[in-house]
Structure formats: C-alpha cells, structure tokens
N, C-alpha and C. Protein backbone atom coordinates (compact mmCIF):
# COMPACT_ATOMS: atom_id res chain seq x y z
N UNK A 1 6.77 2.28 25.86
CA UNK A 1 6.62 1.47 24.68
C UNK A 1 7.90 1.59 23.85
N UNK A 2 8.42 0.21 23.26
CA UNK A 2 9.66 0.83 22.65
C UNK A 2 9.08 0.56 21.29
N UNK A 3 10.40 0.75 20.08
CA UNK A 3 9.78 0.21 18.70
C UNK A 3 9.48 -0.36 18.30
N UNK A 4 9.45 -1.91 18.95
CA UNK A 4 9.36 -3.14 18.17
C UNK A 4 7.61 -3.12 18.57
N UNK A 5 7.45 -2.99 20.06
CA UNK A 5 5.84 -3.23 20.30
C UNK A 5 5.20 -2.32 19.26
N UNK A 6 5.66 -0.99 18.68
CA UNK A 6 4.96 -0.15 17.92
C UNK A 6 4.51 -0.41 16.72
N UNK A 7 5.93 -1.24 15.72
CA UNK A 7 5.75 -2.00 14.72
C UNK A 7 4.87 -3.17 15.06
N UNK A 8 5.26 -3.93 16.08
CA UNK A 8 4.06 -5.16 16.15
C UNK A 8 2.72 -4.53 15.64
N UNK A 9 2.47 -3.44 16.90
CA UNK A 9 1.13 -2.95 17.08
C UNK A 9 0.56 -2.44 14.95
N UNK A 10 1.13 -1.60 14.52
CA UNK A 10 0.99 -1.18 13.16
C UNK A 10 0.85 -2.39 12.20
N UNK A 11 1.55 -3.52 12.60
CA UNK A 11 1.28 -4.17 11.30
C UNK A 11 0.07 -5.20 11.93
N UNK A 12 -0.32 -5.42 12.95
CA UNK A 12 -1.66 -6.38 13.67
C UNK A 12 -2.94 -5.38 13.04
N UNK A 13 -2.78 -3.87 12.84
CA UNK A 13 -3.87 -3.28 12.61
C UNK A 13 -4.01 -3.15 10.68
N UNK A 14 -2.61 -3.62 10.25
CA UNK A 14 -2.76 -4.00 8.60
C UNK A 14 -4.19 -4.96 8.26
N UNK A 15 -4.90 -4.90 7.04
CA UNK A 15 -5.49 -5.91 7.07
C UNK A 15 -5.19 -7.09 6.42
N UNK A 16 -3.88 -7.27 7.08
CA UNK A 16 -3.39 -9.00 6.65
C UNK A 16 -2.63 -9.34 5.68
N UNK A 17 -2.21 -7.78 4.99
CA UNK A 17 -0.89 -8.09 4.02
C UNK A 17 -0.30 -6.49 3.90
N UNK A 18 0.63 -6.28 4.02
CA UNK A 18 1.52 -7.65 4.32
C UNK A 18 1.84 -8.15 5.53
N UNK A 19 2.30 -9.16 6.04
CA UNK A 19 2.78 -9.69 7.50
C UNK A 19 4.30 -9.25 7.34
N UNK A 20 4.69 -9.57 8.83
CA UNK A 20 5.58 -9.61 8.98
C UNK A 20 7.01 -10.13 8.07
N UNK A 21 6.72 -11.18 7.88
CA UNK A 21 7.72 -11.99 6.98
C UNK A 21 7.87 -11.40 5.98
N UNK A 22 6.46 -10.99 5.44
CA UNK A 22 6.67 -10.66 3.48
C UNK A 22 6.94 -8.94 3.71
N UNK A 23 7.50 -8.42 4.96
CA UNK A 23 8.01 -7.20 4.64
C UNK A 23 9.36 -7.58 4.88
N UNK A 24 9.95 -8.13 5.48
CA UNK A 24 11.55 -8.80 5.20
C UNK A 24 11.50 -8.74 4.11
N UNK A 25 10.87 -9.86 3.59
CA UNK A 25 11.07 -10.40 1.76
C UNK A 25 11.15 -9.22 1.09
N UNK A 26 9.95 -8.27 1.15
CA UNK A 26 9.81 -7.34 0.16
C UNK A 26 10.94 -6.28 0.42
N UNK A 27 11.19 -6.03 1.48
CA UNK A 27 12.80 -5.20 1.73
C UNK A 27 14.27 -5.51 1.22
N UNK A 28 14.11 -7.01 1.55
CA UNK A 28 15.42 -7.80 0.96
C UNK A 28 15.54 -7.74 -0.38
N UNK A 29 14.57 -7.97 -0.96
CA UNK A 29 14.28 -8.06 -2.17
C UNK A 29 14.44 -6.24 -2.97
N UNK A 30 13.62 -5.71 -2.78
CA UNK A 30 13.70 -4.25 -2.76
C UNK A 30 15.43 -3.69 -2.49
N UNK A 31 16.43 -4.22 -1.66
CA UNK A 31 17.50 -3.99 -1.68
C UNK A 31 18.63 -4.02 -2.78
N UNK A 32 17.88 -5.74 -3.31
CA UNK A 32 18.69 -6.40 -3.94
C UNK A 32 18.05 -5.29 -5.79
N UNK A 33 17.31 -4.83 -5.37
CA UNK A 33 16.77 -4.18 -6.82
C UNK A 33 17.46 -2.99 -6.60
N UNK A 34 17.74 -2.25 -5.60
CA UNK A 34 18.38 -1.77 -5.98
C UNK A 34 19.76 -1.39 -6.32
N UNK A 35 20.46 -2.22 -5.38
CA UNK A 35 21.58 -2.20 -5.87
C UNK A 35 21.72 -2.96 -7.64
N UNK A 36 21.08 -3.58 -8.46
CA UNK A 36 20.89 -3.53 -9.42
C UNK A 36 20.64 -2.62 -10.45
N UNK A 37 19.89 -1.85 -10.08
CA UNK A 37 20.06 -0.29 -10.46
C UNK A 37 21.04 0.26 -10.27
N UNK A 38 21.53 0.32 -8.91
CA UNK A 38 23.16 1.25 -8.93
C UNK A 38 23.87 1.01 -10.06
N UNK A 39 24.13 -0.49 -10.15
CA UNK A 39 24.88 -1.20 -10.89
C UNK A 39 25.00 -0.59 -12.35
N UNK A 40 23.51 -0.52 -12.97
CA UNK A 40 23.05 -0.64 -14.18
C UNK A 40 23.33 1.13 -14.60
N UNK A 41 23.41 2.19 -13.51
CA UNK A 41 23.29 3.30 -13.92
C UNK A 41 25.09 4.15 -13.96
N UNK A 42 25.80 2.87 -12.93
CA UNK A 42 27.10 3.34 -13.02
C UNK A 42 27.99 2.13 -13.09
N UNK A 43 28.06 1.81 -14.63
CA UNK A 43 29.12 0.08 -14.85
C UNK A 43 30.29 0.17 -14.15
N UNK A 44 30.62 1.00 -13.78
CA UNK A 44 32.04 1.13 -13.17
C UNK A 44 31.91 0.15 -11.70
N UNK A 45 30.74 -0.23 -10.81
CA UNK A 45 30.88 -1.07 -9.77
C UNK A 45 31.10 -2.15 -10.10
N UNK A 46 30.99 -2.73 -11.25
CA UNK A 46 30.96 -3.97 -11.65
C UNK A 46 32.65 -4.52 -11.75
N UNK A 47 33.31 -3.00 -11.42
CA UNK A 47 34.71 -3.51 -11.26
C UNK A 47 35.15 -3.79 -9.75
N UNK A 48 34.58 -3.46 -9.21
CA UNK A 48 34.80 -3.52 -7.32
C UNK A 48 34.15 -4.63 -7.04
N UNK A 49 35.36 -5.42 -6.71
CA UNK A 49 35.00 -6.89 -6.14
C UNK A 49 34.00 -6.98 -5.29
N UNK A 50 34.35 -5.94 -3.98
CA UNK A 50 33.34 -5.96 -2.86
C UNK A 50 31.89 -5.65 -3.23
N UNK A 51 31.68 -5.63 -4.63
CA UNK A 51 30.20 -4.74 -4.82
C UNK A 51 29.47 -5.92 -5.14
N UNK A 52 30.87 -7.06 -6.50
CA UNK A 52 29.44 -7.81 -6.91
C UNK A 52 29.68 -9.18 -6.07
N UNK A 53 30.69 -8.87 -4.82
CA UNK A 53 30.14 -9.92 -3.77
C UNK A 53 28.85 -9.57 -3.32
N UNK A 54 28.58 -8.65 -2.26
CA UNK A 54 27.39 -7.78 -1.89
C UNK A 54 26.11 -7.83 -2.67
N UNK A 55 26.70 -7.91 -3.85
CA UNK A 55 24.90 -7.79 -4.83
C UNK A 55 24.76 -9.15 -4.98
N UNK A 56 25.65 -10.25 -4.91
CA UNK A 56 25.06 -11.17 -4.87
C UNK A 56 24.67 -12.12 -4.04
N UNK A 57 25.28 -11.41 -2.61
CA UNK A 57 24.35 -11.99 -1.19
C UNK A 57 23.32 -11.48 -1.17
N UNK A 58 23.45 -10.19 -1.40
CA UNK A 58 21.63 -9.67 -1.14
C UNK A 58 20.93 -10.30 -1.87
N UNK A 59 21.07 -10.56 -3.53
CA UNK A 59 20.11 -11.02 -4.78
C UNK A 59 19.73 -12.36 -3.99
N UNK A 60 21.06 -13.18 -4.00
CA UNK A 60 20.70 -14.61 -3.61
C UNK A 60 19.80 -14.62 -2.44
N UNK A 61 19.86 -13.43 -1.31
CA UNK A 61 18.84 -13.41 0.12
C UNK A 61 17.52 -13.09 -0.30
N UNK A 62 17.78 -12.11 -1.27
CA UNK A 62 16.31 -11.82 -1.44
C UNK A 62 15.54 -12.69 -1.76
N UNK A 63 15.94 -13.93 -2.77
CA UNK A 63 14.75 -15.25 -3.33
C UNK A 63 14.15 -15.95 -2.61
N UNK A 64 16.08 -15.74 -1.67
CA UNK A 64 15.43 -17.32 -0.98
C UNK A 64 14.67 -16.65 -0.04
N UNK A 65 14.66 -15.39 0.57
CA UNK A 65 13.51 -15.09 1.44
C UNK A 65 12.26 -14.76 0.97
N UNK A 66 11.77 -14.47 -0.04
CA UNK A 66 10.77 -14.38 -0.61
C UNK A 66 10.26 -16.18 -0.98
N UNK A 67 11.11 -16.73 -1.46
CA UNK A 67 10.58 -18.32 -0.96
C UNK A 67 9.95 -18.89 -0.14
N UNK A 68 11.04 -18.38 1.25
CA UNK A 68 10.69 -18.91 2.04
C UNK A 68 9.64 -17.92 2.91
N UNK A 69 9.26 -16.54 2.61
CA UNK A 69 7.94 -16.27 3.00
C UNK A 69 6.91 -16.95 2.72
N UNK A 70 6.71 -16.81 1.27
CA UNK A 70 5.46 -16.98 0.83
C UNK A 70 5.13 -18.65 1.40
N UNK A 71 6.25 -19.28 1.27
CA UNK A 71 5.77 -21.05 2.27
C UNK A 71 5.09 -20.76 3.43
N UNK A 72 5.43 -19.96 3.93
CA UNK A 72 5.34 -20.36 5.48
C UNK A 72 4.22 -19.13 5.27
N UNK A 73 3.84 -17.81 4.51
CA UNK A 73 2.31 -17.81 4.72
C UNK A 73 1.26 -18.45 3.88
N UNK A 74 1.91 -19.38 3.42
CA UNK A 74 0.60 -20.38 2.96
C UNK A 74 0.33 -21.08 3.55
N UNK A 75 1.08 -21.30 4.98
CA UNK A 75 0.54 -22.49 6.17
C UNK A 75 -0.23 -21.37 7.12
N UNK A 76 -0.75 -20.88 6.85
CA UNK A 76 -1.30 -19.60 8.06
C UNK A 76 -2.42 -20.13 8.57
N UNK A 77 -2.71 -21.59 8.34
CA UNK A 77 -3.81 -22.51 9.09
C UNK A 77 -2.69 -23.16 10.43
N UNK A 78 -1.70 -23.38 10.34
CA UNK A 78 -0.97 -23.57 11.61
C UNK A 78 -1.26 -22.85 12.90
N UNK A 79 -1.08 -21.29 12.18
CA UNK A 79 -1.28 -19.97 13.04
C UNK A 79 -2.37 -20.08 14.35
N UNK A 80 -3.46 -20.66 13.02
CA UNK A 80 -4.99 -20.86 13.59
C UNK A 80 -5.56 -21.64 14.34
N UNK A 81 -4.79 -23.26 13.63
CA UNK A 81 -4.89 -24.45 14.71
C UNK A 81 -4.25 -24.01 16.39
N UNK A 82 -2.91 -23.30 16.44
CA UNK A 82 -2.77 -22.98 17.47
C UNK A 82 -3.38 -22.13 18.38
N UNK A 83 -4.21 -21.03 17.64
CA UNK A 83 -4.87 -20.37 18.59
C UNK A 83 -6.09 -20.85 18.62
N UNK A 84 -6.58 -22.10 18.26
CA UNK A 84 -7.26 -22.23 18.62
C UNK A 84 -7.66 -23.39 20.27
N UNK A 85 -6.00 -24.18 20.15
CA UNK A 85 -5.72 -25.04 20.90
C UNK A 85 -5.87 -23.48 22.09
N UNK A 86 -4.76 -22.72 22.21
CA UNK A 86 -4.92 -22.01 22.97
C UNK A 86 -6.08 -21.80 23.55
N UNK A 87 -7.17 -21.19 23.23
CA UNK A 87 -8.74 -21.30 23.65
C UNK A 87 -8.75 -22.34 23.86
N UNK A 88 -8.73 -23.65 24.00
CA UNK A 88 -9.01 -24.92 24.47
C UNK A 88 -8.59 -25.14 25.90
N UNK A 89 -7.27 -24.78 25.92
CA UNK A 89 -6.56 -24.92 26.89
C UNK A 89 -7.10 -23.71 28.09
N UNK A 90 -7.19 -22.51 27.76
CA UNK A 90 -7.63 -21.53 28.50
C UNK A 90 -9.02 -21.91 29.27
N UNK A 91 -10.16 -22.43 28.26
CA UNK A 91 -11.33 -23.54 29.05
C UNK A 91 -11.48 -24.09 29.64
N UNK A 92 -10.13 -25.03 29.24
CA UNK A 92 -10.14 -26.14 30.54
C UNK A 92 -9.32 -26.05 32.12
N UNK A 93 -8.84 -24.77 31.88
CA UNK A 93 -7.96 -23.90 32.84
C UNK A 93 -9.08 -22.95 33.72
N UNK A 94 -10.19 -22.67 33.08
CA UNK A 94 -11.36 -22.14 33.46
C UNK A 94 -11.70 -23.56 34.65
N UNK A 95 -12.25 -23.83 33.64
CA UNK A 95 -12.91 -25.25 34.61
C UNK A 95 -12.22 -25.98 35.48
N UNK A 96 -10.63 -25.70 35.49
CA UNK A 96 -10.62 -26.67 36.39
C UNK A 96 -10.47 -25.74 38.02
N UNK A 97 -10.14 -24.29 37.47
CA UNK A 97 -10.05 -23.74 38.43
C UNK A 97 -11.37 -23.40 39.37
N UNK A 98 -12.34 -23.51 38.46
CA UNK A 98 -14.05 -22.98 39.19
C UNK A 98 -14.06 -24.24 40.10
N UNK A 99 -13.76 -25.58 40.00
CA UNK A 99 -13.89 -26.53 40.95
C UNK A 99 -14.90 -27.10 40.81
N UNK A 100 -15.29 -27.28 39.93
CA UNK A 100 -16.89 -28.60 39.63
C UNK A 100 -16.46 -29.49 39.68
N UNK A 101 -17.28 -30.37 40.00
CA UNK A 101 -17.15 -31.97 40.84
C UNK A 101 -17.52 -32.40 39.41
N UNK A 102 -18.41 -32.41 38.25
CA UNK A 102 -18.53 -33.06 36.88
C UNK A 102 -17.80 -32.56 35.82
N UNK A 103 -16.56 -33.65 35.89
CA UNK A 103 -15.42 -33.61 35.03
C UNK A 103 -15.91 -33.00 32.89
N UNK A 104 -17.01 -33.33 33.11
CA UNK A 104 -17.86 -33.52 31.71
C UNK A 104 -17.99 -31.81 31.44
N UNK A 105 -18.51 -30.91 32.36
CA UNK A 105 -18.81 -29.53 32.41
C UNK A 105 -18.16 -28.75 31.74
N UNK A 106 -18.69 -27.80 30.72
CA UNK A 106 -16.96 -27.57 30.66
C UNK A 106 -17.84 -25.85 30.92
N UNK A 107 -16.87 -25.41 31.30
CA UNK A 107 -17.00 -23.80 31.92
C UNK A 107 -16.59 -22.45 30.91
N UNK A 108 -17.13 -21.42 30.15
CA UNK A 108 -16.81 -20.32 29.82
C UNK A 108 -15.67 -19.16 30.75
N UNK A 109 -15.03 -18.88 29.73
CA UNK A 109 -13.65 -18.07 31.00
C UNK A 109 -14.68 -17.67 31.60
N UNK A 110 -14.23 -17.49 32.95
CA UNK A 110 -15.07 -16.46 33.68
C UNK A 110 -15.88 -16.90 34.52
N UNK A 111 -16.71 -18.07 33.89
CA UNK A 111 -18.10 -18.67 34.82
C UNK A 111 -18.02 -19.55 35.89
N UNK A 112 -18.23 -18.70 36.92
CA UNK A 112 -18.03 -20.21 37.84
C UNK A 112 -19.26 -21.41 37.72
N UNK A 113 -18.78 -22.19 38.31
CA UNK A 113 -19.69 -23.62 38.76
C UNK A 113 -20.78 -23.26 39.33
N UNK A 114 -20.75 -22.05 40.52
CA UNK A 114 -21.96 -22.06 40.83
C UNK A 114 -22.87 -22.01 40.18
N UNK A 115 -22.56 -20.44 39.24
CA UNK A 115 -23.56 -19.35 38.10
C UNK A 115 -24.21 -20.51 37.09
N UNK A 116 -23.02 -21.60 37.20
CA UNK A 116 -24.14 -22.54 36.19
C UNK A 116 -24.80 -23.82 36.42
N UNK A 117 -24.53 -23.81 37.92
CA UNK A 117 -25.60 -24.69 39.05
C UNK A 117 -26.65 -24.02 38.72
N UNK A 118 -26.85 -22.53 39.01
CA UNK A 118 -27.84 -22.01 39.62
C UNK A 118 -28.69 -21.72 38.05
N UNK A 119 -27.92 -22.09 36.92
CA UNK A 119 -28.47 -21.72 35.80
C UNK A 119 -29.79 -22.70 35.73
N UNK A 120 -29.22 -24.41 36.23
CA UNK A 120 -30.62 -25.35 35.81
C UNK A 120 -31.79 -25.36 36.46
C-alpha cells in the first residue's frame, strides 16, 4: 500500500467533511495565513521582494481555491448521478452476460436467467 491509497482510504472513512478538495483549500489557505503572520510578527519581510511575491501567490491561491472548492462541492449531485449510471450500466452488463432471450428482464449482479426462470 503506498500513501496516496492510505490518504484515499482515511478521508472515504471521514464523515463527509472535509473532502478532498476542501483540504487543499483549507491548507492553501492555512499557508497563506500564515505567512501573514510571519509577516505581521517580523515587518522586516515586507522588505524582501521574494517574500511579498510568495505571499501573494499563495493569498491569491488560497481564494481562488477555496472558490473553487466550495463550487464544485456544491455539485456533489454530479458525484451521485454518476454512480448511479454506474449501477445501471453494471445491470445491464449483468444481463446481458446471463444470456436471456427477453430483452425486457433485467437481472440483479449475480443472478442468472435461469435462478429467475426457475423463480416463476
């Protein structure tokens, strides 16, 4: 197992917040705070060019990723429509593999044609 399946695995067993995305956001964001603090506790960076380039890619990353989290988990009905097509598709992948002659049937993973001949 390497790290990424581990993190997958840890945040699937979260209950649903945060996801994935809004721990980017909240990190990026969390970055950009602190180097704001650095800032605020020692004025002297505010003279190093390279610093308030840096604080202001991160600041500016952090919004727009926190923007653009929270969009895209307010579509988390997308998520759903797709898994649910998925199960659709897996059904009819059922059925077509059991081999019933009535196109109409539709089959549970697993069940063959016979088990539900022999059901009527």
């Amino acid at each position: 197992m390497n790290f990424w399946r581990f993190l997958d695995r840890t945040f699937d067993r979260l209950p649903g917040w945060p996801s994935e995305r809004q721990v980017v956001m909240l990190l990026t964001f969390g970055m950009g705070m602190t180097m704001l603090v650095m800032a605020r506790y020692d004025p002297k960076l505010w003279t190093v060019e390279l610093f308030k380039t840096l604080i202001t890619v991160v600041v500016v990353t952090g919004f727009v990723n926190m923007i653009l989290s929270f969009h895209y988990a307010a579509n988390k009905s997308d998520e759903a429509r797709s898994e649910n097509t998925k199960r659709a598709f897996e059904a009819i992948t059922a059925t077509a593999q059991a081999g019933t002659s009535d196109p109409t049937v539709m089959l549970k993973p697993g069940e063959t044609a016979k088990a539900q001949e022999e059901a009527k």
